[in-house]
Protein backbone atom coordinates (compact mmCIF):
# COMPACT_ATOMS: atom_id res chain seq x y z
CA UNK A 1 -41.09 -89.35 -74.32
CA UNK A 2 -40.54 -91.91 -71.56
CA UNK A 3 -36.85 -91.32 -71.09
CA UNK A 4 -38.21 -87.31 -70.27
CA UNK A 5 -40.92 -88.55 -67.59
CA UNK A 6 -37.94 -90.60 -65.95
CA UNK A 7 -35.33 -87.83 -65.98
CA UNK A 8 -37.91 -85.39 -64.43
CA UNK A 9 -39.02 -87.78 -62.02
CA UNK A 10 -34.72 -88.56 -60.22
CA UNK A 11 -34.81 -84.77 -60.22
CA UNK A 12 -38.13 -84.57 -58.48
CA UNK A 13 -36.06 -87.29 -56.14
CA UNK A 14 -32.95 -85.76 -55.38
CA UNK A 15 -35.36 -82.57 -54.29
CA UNK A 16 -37.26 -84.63 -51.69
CA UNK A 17 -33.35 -85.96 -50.88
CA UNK A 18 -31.74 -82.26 -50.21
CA UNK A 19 -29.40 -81.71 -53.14
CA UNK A 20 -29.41 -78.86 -54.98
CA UNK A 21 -28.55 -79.27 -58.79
CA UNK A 22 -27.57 -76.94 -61.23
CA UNK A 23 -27.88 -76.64 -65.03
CA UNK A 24 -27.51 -75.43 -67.89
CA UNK A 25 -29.07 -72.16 -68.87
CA UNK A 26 -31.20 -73.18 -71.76
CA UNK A 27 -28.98 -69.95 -73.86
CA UNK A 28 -26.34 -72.47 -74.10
CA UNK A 29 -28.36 -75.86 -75.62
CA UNK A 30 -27.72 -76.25 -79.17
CA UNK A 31 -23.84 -74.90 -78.93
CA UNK A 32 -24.82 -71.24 -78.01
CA UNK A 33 -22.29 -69.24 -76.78
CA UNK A 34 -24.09 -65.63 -75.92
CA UNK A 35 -21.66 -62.78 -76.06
CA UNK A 36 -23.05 -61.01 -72.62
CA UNK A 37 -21.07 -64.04 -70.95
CA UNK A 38 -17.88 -63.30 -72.51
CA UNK A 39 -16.64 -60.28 -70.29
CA UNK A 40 -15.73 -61.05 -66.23
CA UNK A 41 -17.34 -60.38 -63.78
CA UNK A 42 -18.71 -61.15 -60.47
CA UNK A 43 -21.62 -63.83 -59.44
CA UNK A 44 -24.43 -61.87 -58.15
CA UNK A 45 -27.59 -63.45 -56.77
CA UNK A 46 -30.45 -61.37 -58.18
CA UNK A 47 -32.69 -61.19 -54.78
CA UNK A 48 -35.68 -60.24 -57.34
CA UNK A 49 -35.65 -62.82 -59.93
CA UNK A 50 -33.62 -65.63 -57.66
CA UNK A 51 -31.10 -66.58 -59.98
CA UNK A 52 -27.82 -65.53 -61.08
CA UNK A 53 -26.18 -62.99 -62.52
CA UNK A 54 -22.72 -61.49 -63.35
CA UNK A 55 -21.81 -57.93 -61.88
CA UNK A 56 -19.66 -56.15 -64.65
CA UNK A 57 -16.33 -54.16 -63.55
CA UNK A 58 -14.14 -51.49 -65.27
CA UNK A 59 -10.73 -51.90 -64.55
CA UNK A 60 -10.61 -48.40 -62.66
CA UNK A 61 -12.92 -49.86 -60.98
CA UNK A 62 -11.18 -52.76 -60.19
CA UNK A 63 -8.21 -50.96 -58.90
CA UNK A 64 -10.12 -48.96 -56.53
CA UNK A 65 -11.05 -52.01 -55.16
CA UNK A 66 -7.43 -52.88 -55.03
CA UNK A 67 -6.39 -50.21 -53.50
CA UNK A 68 -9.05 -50.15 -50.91
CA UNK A 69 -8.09 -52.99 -49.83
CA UNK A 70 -4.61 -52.03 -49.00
CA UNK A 71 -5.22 -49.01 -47.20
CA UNK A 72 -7.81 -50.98 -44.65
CA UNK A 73 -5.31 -54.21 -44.44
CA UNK A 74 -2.41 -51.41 -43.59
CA UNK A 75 -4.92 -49.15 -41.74
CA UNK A 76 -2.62 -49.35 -38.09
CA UNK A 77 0.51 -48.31 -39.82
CA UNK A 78 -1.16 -45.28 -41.79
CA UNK A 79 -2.04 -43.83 -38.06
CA UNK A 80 0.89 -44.56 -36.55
CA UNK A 81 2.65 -42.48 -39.15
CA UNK A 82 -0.04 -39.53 -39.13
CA UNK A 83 0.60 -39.41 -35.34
CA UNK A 84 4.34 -39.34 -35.58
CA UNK A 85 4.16 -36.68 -37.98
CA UNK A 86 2.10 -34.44 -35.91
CA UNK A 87 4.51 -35.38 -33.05
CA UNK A 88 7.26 -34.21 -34.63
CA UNK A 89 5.55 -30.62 -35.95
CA UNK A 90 3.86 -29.84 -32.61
CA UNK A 91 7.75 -30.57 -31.07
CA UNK A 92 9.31 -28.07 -33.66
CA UNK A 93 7.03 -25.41 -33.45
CA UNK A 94 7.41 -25.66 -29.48
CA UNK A 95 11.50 -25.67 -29.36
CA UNK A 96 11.02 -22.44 -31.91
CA UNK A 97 9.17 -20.61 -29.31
CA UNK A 98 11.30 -21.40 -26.26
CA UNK A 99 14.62 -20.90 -28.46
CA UNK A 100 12.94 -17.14 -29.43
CA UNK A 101 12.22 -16.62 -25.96
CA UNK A 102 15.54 -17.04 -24.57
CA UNK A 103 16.98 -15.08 -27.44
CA UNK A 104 14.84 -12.27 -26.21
CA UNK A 105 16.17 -12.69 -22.43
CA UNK A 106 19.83 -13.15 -23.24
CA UNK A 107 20.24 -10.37 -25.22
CA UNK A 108 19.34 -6.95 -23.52
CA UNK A 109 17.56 -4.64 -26.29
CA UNK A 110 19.97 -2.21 -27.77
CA UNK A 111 18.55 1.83 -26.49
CA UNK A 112 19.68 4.04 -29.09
CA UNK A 113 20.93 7.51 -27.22
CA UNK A 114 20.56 10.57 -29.27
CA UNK A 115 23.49 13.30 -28.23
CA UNK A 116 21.95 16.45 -28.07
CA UNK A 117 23.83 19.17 -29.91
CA UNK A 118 25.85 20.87 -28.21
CA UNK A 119 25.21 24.44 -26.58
CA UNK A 120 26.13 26.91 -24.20
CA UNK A 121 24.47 26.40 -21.13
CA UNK A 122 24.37 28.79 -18.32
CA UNK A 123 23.97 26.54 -14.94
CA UNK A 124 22.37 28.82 -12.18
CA UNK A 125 22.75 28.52 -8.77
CA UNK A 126 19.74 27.83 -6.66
CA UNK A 127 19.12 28.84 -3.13
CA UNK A 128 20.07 26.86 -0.67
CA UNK A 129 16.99 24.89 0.84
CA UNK A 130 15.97 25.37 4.27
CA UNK A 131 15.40 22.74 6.41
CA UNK A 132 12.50 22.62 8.86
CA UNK A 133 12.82 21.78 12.28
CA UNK A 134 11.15 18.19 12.92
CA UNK A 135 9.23 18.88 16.23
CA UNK A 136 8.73 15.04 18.40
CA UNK A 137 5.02 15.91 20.07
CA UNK A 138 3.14 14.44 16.47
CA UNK A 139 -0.02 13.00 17.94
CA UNK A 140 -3.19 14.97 17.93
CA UNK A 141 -6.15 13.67 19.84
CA UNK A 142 -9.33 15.13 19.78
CA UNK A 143 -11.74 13.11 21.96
CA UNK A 144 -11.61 11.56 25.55
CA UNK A 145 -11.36 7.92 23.89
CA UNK A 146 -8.25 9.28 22.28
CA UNK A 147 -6.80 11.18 25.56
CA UNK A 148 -7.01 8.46 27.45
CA UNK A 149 -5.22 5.92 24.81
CA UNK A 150 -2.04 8.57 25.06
CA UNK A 151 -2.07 8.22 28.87
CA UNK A 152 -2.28 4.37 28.41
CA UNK A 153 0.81 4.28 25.75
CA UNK A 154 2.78 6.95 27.13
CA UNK A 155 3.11 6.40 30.87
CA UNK A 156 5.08 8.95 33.33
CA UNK A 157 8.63 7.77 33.22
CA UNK A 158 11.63 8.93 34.53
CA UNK A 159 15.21 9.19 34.24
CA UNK A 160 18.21 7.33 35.77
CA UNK A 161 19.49 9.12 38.66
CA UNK A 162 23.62 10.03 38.58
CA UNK A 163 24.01 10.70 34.68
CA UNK A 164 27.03 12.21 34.36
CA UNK A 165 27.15 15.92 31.90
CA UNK A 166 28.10 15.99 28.44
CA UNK A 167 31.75 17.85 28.00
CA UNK A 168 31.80 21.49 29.00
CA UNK A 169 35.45 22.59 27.65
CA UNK A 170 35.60 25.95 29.63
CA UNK A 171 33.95 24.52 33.02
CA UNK A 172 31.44 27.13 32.87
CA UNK A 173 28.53 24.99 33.93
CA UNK A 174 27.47 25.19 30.20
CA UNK A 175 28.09 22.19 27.91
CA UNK A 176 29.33 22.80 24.78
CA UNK A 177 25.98 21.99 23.78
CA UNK A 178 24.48 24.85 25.64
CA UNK A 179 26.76 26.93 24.52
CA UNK A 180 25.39 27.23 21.17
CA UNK A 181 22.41 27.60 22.78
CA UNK A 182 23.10 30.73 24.37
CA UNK A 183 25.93 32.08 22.24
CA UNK A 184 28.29 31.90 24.50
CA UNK A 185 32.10 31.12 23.65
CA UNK A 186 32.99 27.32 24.89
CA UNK A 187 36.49 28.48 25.39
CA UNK A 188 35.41 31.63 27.30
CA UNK A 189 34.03 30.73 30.90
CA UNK A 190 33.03 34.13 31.20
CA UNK A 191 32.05 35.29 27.28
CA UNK A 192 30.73 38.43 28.31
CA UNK A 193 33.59 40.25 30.88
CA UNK A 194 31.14 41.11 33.57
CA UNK A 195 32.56 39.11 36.48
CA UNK A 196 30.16 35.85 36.10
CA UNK A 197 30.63 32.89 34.61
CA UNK A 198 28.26 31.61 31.92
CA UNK A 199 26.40 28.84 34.20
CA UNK A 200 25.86 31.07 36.93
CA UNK A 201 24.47 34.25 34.56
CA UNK A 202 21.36 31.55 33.21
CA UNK A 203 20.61 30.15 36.30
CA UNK A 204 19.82 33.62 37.51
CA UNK A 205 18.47 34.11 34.07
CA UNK A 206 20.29 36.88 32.99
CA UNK A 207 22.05 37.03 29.42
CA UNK A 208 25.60 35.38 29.25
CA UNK A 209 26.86 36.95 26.03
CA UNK A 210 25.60 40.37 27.25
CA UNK A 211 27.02 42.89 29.84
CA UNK A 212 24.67 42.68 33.08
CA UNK A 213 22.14 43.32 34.05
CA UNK A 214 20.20 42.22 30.67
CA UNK A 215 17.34 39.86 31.41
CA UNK A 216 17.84 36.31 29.46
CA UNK A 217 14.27 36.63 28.25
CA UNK A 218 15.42 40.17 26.87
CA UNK A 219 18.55 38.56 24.43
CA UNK A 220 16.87 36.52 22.34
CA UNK A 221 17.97 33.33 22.89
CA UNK A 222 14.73 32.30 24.59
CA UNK A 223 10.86 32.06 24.67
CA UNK A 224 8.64 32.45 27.09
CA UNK A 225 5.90 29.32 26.98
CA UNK A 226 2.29 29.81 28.37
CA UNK A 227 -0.05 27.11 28.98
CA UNK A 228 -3.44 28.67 27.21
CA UNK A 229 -5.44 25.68 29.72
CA UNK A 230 -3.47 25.82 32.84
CA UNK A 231 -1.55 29.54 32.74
CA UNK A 232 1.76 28.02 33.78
CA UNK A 233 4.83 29.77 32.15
CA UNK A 234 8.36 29.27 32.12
CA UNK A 235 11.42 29.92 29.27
CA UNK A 236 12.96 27.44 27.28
CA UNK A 237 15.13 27.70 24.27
CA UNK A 238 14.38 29.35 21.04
CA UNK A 239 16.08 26.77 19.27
CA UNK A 240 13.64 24.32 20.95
CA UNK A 241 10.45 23.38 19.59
CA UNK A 242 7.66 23.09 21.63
CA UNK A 243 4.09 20.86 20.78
CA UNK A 244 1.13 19.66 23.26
CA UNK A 245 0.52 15.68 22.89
CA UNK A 246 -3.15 16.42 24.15
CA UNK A 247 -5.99 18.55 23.59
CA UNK A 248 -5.72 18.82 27.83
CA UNK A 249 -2.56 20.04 27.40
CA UNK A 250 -2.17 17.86 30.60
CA UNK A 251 1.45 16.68 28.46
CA UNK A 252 3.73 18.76 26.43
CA UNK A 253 7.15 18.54 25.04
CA UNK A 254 9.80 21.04 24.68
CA UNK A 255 12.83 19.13 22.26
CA UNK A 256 15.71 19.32 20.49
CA UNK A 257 17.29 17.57 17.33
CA UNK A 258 19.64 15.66 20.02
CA UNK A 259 16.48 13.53 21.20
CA UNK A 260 17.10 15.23 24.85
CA UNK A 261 13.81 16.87 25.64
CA UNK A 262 11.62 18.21 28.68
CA UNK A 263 8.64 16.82 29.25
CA UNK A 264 5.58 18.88 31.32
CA UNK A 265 3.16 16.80 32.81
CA UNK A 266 -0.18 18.21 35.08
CA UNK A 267 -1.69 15.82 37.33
CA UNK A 268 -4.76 16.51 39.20
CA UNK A 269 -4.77 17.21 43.17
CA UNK A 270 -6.90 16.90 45.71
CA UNK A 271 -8.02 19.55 48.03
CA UNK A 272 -5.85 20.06 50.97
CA UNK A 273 -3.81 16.95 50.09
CA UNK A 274 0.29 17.57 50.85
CA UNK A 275 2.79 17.03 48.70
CA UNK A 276 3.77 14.21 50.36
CA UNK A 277 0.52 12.20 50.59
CA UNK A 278 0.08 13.64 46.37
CA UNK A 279 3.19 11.71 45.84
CA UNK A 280 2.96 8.76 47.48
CA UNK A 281 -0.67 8.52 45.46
CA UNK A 282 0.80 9.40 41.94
CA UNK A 283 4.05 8.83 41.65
CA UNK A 284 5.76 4.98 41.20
CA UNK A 285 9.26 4.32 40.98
CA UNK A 286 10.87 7.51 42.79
CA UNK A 287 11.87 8.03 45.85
CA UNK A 288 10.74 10.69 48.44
CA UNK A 289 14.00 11.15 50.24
CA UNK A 290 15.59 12.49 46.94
CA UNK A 291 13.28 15.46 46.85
CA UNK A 292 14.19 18.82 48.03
CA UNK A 293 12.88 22.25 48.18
CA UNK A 294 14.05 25.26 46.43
CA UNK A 295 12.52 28.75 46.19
CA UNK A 296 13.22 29.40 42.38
CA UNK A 297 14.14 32.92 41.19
CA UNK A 298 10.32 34.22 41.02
CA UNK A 299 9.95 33.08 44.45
CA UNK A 300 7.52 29.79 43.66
CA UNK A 301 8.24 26.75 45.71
CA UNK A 302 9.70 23.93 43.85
CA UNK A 303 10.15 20.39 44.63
CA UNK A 304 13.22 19.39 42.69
CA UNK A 305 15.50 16.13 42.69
CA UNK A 306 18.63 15.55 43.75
CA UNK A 307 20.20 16.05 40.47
CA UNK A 308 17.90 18.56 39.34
CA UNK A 309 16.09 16.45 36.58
CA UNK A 310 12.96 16.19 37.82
CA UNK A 311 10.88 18.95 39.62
CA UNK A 312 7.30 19.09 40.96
CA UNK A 313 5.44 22.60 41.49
CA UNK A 314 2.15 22.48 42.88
CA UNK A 315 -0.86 24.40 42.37
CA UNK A 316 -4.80 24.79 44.36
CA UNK A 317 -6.03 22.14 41.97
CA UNK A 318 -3.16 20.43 40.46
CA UNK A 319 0.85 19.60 40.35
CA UNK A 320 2.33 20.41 37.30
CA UNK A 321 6.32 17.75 36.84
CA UNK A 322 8.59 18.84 34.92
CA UNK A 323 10.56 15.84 33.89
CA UNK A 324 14.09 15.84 31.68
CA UNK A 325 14.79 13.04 28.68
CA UNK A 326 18.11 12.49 27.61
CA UNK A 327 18.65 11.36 24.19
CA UNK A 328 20.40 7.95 22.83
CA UNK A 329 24.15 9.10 24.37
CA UNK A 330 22.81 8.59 27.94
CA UNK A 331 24.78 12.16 29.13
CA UNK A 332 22.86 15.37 30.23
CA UNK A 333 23.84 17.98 27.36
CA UNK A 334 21.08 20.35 28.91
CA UNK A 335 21.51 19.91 32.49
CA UNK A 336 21.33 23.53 33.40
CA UNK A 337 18.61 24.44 30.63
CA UNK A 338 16.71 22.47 32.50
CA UNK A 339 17.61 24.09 35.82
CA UNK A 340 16.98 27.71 33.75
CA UNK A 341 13.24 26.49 33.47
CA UNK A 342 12.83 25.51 36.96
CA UNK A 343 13.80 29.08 37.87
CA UNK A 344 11.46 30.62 35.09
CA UNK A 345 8.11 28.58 36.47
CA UNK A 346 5.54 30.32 37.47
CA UNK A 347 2.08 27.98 38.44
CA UNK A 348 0.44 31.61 37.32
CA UNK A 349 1.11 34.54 36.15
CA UNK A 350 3.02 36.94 38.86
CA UNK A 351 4.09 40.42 39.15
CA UNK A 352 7.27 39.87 40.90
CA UNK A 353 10.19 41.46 39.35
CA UNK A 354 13.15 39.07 38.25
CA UNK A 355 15.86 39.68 40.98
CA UNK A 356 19.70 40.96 40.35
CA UNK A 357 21.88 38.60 39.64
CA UNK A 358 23.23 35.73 42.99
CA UNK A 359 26.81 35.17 42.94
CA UNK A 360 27.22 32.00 42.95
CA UNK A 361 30.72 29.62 43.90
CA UNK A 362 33.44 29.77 41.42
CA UNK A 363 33.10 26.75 38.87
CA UNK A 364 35.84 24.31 39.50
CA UNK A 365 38.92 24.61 37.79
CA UNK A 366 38.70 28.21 37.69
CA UNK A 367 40.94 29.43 41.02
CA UNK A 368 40.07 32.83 42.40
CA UNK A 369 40.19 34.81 39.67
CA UNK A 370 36.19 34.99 39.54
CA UNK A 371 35.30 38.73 39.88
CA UNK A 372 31.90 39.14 42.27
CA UNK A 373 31.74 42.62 42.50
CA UNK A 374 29.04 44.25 39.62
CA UNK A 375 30.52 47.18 37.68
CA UNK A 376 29.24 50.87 38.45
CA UNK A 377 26.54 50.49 35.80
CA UNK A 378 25.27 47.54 37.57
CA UNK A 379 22.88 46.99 40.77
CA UNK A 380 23.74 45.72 43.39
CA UNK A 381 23.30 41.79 44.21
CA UNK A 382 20.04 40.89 45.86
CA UNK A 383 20.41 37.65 47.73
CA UNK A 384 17.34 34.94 46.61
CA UNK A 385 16.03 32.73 49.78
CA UNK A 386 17.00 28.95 48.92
C-alpha cells in the first residue's frame, strides 16, 4: 500500500520534470501475450483516443508501397525517357513525309497514251486564210478633251530633207515598190508601148499599164479620197489604207505595210493672212527658202518642197499639208506617189477636166529612144502652166 503511494508520487515528479514515460499496456501484466499484437504493422497515433495503435498491411499492399517509391525516387529518368521517345517518333514520322515528297518530285508520273485504232482518214484541204490589212490611224477620239490630247502627243513633224529613192531597176521614175503599185513591169520603163515612160504617165495621172489616154483614176489602181468635213480630194493608192486620227478630221493617214505613209494635216488660217506670214506663225523647224510653187495638174496652187515631200495648199479659211513618212529603211519607196497626190488635190471640188498627158524629159539612162509623139488614137499634148 505504501510502496503504491510512493511509485505514483516519482511519476507525478518526473511529470512536473518534463519526461515522458511509457508503459506497459495493462493486456500484457500477468504474462499476456494478445494475439492482435502478433501481426506487423505500423505505429499509428490514434488522434481520437491519444494513444497508439498498429496500422495493419497486406503484402500487396506493401509492394505498392514499394514500388511507389521507386517510380517517385526515379521520377527524372522516367521523363527523360518519355521525351526521348516522343523525340524520336515525331523525327520518323517527319523524315517519312519529306522522303515521300521527294519521291513524288523525282519521279515524273507515268501518262498512259491510248493509240487510237487505226482508220482511214481523209485530210481536207482548207482555204487559204485571208489576211486583213492592218491600217496605222487606231485612235478614235470623240470629245475636245480627247482632240486636243492627239494634238499634244502627235505634234507636226517632218522629214529629213535629201533622202535618197529606194531602187528603181528600169529608171522609170517608179521604184520597184511603185511598181507593184501600179502594175507596171520593173524591167519595162515603158510597160505600156505608148511613147511614155512609167514616172512620167502618173505624174500626169494617166494609167501606165494602159495605152493613153486612160485616166489613172479610170484603171483601178487608185481611189479617190474626200474629206466629208473639209471637201478636199485627191487619189492615193488602192492598196493603201486610209483612217482619220480625229473626229475633226483636221489629221488623217494614208499607209502602207512598209511603215511609209502620208500624212494630211488642216490648220486653221486667218483672213487675208499670206502664205508667208501663215508659215512663219505655224510652222517650226522648216525653212521658207525651200518652198516653191507649182500649179498641179487641176490647176490649184501648191506650195511644195524642194524634194517634193512636203506640200502646203491653202484654202479661204484654212491650209491643208500634206506631209510624207518614210518607214524604218530611211529611203523614199513612194517618192512619186506622193508627187501623184499633189497633182490630184483639189482644196474643193472643181469641174476642170484632167489635161492630156505633158511630155516630160527622158529619165536618165534611157538615151533618145523616148518616143513623144501620141499615136493617131491619141490627143494631142496640152502643155500645163508650172
Amino acid at each position: 500500500m505504501f510502496g503504491f503511494k510512493k511509485k505514483n508520487k516519482k511519476k507525478n515528479e518526473l511529470r512536473d520534470l518534463g519526461v515522458q514515460m511509457h508503459t506497459i499496456p495493462d493486456v500484457f501484466y500477468g504474462g499476456n501475450d494478445p494475439v492482435i499484437y502478433h501481426n506487423e504493422g505500423i505505429d499509428q497515433k490514434d488522434t481520437n483516443k491519444g494513444t497508439q495503435k498498429k496500422k495493419y498491411v497486406s503484402k500487396s499492399g506493401l509492394h505498392q508501397h514499394i514500388q511507389t517509391q521507386w517510380m517517385s525516387a526515379h521520377k527524372k529518368i522516367l521523363i527523360w525517357i518519355g521525351s526521348a521517345l516522343v523525340l524520336i517518333a515525331v523525327t520518323a514520322v517527319a523524315s517519312w513525309y519529306y522522303i515521300n515528297e521527294a519521291k513524288k518530285l523525282a519521279i515524273p508520273p507515268i501518262i498512259q497514251v491510248q493509240k487510237p485504232p487505226e482508220q482511214n482518214v481523209q485530210i481536207q484541204i482548207a482555204e487559204p486564210l485571208e489576211i486583213p490589212v492592218i491600217t496605222t490611224s487606231t485612235l478614235d477620239a470623240t470629245t475636245t478633251e480627247d482632240i486636243a490630247a492627239i494634238k499634244a502627243i502627235d505634234p507636226v513633224s517632218f522629214p529629213r530633207i535629201l533622202l535618197i529613192n529606194s531602187e528603181d531597176t528600169d529608171a522609170d521614175q517608179l521604184t520597184n515598190e511603185e511598181e507593184l503599185l501600179f502594175n507596171t513591169n520593173p524591167d519595162e520603163w515603158d510597160t505600156d508601148k505608148d511613147g511614155y515612160y512609167d514616172g512620167q504617165e502618173i505624174i500626169n495621172l494617166y494609167n501606165a499599164s494602159g495605152f493613153a489616154p486612160v485616166k489613172l483614176i479610170d484603171s483601178g489602181v487608185v481611189s479617190e479620197y474626200i474629206s466629208p468635213t473639209w471637201q478636199y480630194r485627191l487619189y492615193y493608192p488602192q492598196q493603201w489604207q486610209i483612217g482619220t486620227v480625229d473626229t475633226e478630221e483636221r489629221q488623217v493617214l494614208a499607209s502602207t505595210l512598209s511603215g511609209d505613209f502620208v500624212e494630211f494635216r488642216v490648220f486653221d488660217r486667218l483672213q487675208g493672212q499670206s502664205f508667208q506670214e501663215w508659215f512663219a506663225a505655224n510652222i517650226e523647224g522648216e525653212t521658207f527658202q525651200d518652198i516653191q510653187t507649182i500649179t498641179n495638174r487641176f490647176k490649184e496652187q501648191v506650195f511644195l518642197r524642194r524634194d517634193g515631200l512636203v506640200a502646203y495648199v491653202m484654202a479661204s479659211t484654212h491650209v491643208t499639208v500634206l506631209i510624207y513618212h518614210p518607214g524604218i529603211t530611211g529611203a523614199v519607196p513612194y517618192r512619186t506617189v506622193m508627187r501623184m497626190m499633189v497633182e490630184s488635190f483639189r482644196p474643193t471640188a472643181n469641174t476642170i477636166e484632167l489635161p492630156n498627158q505633158q511630155a516630160l524629159p527622158t529619165p536618165p539612162g534611157q538615151g533618145d529612144s523616148v518616143v513623144t509623139t501620141p499615136s493617131t488614137t491619141e490627143e494631142a499634148l496640152v502643155p500645163v502652166s508650172s
